[in-house]
N, C-alpha and C. Protein backbone atom coordinates (compact mmCIF):
# COMPACT_ATOMS: atom_id res chain seq x y z
N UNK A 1 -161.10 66.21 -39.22
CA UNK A 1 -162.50 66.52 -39.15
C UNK A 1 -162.76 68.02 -39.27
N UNK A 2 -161.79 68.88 -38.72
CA UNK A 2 -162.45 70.39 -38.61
C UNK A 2 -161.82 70.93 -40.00
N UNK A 3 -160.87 69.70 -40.81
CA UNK A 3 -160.79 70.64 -41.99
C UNK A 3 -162.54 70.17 -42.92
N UNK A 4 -162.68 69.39 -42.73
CA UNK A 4 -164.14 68.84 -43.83
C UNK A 4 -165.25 69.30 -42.92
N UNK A 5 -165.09 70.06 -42.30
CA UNK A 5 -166.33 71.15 -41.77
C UNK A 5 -166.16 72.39 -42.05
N UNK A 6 -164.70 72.60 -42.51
CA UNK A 6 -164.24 73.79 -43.17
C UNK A 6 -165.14 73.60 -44.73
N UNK A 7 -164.33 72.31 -45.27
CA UNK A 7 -164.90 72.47 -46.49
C UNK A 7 -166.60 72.93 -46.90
N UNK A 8 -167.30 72.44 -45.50
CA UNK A 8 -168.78 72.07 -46.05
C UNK A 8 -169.05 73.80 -45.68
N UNK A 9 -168.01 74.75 -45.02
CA UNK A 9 -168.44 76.12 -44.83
C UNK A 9 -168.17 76.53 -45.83
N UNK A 10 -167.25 76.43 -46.51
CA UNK A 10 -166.75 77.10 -48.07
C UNK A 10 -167.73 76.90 -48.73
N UNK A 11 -168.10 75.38 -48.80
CA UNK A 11 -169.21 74.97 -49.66
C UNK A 11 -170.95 75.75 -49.79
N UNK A 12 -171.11 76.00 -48.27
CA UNK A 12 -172.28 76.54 -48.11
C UNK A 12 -172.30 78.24 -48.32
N UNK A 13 -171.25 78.49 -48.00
CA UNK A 13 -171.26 79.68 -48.49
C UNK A 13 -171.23 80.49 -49.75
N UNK A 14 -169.77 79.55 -50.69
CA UNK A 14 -169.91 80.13 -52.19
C UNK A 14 -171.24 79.51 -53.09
N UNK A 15 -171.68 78.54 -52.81
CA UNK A 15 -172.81 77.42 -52.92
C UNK A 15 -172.26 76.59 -54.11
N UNK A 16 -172.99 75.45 -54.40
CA UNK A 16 -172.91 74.59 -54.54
C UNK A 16 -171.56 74.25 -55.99
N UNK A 17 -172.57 75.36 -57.38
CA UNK A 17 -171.87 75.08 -58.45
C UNK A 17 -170.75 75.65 -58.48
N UNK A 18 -170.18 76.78 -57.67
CA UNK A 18 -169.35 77.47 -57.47
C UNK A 18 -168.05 76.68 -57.02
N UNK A 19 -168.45 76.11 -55.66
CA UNK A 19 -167.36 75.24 -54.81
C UNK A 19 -166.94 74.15 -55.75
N UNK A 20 -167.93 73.81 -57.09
CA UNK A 20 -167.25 72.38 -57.36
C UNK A 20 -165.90 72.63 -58.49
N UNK A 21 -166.08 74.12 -59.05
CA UNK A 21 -165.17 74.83 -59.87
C UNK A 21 -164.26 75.10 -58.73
N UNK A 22 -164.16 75.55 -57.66
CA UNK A 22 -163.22 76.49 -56.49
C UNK A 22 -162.42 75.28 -56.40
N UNK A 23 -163.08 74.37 -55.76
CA UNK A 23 -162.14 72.80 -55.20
C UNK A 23 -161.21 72.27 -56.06
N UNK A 24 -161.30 72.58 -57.29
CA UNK A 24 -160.03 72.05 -58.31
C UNK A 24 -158.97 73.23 -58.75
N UNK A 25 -158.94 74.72 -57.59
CA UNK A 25 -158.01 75.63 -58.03
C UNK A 25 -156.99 75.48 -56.91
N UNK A 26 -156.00 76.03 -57.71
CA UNK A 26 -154.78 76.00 -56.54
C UNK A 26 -154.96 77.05 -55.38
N UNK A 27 -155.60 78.06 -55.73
CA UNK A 27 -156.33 78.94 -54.69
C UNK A 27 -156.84 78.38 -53.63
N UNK A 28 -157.74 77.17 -53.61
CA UNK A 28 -158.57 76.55 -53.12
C UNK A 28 -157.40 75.94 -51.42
N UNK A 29 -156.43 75.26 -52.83
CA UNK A 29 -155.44 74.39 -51.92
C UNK A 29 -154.50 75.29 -51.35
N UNK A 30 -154.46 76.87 -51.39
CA UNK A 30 -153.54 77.60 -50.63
C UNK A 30 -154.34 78.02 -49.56
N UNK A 31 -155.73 78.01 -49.91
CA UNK A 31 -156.63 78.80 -48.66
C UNK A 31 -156.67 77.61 -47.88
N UNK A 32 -157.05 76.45 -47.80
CA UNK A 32 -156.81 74.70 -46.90
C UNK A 32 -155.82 75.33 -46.32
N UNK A 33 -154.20 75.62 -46.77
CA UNK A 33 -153.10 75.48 -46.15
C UNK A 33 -153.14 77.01 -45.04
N UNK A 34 -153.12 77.92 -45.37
CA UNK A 34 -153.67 78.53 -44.97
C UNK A 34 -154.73 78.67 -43.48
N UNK A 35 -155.56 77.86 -43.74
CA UNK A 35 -156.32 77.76 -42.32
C UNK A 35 -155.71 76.91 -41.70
N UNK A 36 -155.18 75.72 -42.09
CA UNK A 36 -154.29 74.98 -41.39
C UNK A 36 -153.06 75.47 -40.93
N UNK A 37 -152.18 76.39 -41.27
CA UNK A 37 -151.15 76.89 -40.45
C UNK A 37 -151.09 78.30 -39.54
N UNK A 38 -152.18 78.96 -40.02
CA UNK A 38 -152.01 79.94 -39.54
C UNK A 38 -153.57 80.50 -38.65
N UNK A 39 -154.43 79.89 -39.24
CA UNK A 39 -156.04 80.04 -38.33
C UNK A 39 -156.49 79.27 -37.46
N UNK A 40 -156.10 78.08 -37.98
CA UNK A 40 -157.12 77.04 -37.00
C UNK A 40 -155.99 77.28 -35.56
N UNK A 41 -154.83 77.31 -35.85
CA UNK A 41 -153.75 76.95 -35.06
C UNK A 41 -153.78 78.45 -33.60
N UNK A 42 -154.66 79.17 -34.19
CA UNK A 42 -154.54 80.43 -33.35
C UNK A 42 -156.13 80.64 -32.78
N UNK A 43 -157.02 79.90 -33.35
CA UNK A 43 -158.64 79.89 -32.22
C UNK A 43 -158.26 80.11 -31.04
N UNK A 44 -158.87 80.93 -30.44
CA UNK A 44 -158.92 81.29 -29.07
C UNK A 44 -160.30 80.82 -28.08
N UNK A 45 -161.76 81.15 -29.44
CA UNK A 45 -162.90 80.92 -28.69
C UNK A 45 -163.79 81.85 -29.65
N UNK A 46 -164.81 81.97 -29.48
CA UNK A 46 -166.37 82.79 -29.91
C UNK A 46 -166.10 84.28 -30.00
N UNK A 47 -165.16 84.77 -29.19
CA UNK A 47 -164.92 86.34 -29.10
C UNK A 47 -164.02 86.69 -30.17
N UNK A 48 -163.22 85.79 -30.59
CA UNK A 48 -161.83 85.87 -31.53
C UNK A 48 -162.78 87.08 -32.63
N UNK A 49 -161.32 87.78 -32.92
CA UNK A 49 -161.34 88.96 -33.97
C UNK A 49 -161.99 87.95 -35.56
N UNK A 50 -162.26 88.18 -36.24
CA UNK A 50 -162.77 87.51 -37.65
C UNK A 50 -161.49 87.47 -38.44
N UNK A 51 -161.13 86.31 -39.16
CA UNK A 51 -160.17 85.88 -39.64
C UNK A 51 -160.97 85.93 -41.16
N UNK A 52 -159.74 85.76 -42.06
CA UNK A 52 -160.33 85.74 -43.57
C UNK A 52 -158.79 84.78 -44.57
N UNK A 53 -160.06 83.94 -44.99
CA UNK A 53 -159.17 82.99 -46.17
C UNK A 53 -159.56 83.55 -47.63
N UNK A 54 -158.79 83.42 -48.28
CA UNK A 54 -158.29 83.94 -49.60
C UNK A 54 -158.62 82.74 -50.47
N UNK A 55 -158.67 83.11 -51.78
CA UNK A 55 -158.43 81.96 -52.97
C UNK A 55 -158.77 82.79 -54.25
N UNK A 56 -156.75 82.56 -54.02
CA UNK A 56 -156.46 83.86 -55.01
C UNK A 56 -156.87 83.68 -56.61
N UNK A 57 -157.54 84.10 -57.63
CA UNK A 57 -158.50 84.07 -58.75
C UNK A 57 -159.11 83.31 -58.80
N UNK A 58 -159.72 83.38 -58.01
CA UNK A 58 -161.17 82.25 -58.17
C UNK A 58 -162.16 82.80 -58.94
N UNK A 59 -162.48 84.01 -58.69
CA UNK A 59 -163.51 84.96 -59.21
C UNK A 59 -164.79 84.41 -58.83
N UNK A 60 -164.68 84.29 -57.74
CA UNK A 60 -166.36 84.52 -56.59
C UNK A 60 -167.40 85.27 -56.88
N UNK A 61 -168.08 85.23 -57.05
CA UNK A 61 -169.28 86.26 -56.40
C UNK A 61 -169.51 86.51 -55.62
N UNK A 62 -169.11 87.71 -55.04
CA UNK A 62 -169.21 88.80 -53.89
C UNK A 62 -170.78 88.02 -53.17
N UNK A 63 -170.63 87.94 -51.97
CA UNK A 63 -172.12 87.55 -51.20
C UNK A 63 -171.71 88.24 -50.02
N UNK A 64 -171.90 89.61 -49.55
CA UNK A 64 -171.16 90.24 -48.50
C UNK A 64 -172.15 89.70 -47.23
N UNK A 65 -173.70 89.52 -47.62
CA UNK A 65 -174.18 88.64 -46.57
C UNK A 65 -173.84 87.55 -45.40
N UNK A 66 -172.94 87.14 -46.64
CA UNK A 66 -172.57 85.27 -45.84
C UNK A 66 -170.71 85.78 -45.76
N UNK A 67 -170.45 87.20 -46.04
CA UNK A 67 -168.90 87.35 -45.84
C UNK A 67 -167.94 86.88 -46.78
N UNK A 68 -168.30 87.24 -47.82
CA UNK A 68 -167.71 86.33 -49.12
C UNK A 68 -167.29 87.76 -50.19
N UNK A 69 -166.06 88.47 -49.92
CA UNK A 69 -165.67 89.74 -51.07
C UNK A 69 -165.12 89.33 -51.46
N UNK A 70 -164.77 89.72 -52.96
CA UNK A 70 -163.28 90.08 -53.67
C UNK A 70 -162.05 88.71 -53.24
N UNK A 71 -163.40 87.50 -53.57
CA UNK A 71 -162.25 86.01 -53.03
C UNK A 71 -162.15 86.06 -51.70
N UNK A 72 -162.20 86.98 -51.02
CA UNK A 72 -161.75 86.37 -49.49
C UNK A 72 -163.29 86.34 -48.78
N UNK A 73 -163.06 84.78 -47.99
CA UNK A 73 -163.87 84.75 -46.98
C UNK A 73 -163.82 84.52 -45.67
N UNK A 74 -164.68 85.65 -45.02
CA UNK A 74 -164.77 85.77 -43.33
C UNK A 74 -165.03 84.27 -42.53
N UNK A 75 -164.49 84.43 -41.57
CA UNK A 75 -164.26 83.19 -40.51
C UNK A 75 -164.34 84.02 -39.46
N UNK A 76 -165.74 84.16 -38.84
CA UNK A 76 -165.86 84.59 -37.73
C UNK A 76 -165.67 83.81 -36.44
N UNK A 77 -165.09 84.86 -35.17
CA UNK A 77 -165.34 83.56 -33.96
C UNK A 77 -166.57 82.46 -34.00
N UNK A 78 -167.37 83.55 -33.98
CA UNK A 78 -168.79 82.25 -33.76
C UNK A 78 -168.86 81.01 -34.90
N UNK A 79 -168.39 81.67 -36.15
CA UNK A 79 -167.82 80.87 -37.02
C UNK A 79 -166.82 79.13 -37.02
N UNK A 80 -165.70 80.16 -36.45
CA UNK A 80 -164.93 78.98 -35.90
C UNK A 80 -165.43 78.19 -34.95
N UNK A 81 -165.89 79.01 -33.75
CA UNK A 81 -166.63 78.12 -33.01
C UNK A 81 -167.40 76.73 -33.40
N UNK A 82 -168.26 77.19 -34.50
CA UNK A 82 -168.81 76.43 -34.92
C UNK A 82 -168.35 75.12 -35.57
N UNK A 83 -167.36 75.62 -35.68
CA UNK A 83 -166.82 74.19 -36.93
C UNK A 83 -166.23 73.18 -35.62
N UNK A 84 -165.45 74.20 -34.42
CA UNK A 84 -164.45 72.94 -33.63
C UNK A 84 -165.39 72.76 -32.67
N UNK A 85 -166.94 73.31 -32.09
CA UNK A 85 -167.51 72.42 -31.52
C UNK A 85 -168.01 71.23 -31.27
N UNK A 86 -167.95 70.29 -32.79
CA UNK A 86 -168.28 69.08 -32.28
C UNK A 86 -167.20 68.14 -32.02
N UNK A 87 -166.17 68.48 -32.14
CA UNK A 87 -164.96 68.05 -32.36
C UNK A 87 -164.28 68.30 -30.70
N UNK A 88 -164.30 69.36 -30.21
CA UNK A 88 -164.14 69.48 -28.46
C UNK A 88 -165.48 68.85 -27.98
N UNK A 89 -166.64 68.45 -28.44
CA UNK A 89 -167.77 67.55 -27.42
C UNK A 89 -167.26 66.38 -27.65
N UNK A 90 -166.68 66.00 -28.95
CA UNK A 90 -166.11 64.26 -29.15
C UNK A 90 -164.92 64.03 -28.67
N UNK A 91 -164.32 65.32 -28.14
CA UNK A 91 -162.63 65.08 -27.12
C UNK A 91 -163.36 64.76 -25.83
N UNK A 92 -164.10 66.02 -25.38
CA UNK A 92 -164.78 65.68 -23.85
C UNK A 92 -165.25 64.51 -23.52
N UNK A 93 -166.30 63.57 -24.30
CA UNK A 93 -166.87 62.74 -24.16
C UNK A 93 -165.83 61.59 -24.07
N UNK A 94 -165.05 61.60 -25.03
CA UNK A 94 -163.86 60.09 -25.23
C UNK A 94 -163.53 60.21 -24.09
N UNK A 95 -162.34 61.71 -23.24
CA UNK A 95 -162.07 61.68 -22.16
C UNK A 95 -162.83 61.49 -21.28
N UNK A 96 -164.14 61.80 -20.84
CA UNK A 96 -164.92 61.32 -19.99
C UNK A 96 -165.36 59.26 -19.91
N UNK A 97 -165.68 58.94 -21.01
CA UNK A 97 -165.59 57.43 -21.16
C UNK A 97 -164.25 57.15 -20.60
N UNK A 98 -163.09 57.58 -21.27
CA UNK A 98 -161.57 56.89 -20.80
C UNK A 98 -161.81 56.53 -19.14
N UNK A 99 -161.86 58.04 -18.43
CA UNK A 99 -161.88 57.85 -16.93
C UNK A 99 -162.47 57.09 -16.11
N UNK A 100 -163.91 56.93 -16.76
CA UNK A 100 -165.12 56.34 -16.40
C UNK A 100 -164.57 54.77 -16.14
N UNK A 101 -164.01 54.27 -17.34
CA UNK A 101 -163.63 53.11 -17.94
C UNK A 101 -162.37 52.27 -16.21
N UNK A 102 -161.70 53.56 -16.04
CA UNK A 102 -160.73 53.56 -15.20
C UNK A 102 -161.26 53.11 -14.29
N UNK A 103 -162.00 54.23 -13.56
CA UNK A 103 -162.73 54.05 -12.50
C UNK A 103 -163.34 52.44 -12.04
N UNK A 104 -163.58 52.29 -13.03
CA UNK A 104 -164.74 50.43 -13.18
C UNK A 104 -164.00 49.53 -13.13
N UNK A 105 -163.01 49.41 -14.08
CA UNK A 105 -161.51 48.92 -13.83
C UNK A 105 -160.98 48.95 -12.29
N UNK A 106 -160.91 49.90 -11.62
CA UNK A 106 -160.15 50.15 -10.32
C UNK A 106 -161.18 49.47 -9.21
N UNK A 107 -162.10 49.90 -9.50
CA UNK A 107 -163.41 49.32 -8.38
C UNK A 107 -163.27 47.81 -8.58
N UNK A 108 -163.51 47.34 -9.53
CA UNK A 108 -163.61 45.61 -9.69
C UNK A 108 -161.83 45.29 -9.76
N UNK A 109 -161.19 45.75 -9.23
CA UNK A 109 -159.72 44.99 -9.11
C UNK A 109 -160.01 44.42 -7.85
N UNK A 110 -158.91 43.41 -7.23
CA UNK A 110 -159.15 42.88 -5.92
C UNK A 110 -157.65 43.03 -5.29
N UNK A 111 -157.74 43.73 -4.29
CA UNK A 111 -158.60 44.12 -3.50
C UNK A 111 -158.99 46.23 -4.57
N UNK A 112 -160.64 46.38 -4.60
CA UNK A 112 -161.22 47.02 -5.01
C UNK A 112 -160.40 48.34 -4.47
N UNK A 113 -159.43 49.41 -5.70
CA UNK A 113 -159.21 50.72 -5.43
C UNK A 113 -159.60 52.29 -5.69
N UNK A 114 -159.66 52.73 -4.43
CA UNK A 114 -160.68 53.65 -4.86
C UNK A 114 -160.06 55.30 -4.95
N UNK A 115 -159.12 55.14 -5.21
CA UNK A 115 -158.13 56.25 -5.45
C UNK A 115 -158.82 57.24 -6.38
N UNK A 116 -159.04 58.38 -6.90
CA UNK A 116 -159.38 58.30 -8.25
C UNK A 116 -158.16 59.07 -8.78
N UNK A 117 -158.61 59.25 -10.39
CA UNK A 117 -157.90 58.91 -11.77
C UNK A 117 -156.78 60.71 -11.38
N UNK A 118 -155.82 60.48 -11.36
CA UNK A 118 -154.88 61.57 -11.44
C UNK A 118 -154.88 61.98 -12.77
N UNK A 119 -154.31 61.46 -13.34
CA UNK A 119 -153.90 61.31 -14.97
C UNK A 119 -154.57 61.44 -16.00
N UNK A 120 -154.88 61.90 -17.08
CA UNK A 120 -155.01 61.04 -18.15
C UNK A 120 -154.39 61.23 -19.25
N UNK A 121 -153.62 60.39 -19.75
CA UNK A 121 -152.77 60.56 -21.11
C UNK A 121 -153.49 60.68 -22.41
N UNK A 122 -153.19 62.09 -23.23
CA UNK A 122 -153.79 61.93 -24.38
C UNK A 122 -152.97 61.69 -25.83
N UNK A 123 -153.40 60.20 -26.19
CA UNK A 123 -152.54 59.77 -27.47
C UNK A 123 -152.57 60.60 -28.82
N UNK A 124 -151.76 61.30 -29.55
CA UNK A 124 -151.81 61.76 -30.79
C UNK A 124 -152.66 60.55 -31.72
């Protein structure tokens, strides 16, 4: 999911007719790999220093507005933020249902236990 929120930032940023030429360069598929091994993997939070993906000859048009030079584009904290926030509200929430789930489970066992949830295991 946070790579196809990546994409729709690339997308919105170089805009529309641009990204549909970018998405079929190998540039394209080194800058993907790229945020996948070495950016996404190092988010810290909203304060993080600004990160920048590449896509080497693409020949962009400079939009220094939206952070877009010379092929490389800015990935700011608030940036990143943005992309893995809905993605940590849909971890929180599952984990919150899981426990919940527990809890209801434990209450309606017989005889009814009211321990609560130590644990919770999270499946890959």
């Amino acid at each position: 999911m946070i790579n196809r929120l990546l994409e729709e930032e690339i997308q919105r940023v170089v805009g529309d007719e641009a990204y549909v030429t970018l998405k079929k360069t190998e540039g394209y598929r080194t800058a993907l790999r790229e945020f996948d091994v070495a950016i996404k993997v190092t988010f810290g939070g909203k304060n993080d220093k600004d990160k920048y993906i590449s896509f080497p000859m693409a020949k962009l048009k400079d939009k220094p507005a939206k952070g877009l030079i010379k092929n490389s584009m800015t990935l700011s904290g608030a940036t990143m933020f943005r992309l893995f926030d809905p993605i940590t509200r849909e971890i929180e929430r599952l984990v919150t249902e899981q426990v919940n789930n527990v809890k209801m489970e434990r209450l309606q066992a017989s005889p009814p236990d009211t321990t609560g949830v130590k644990v919770v295991f999270l499946n890959p």
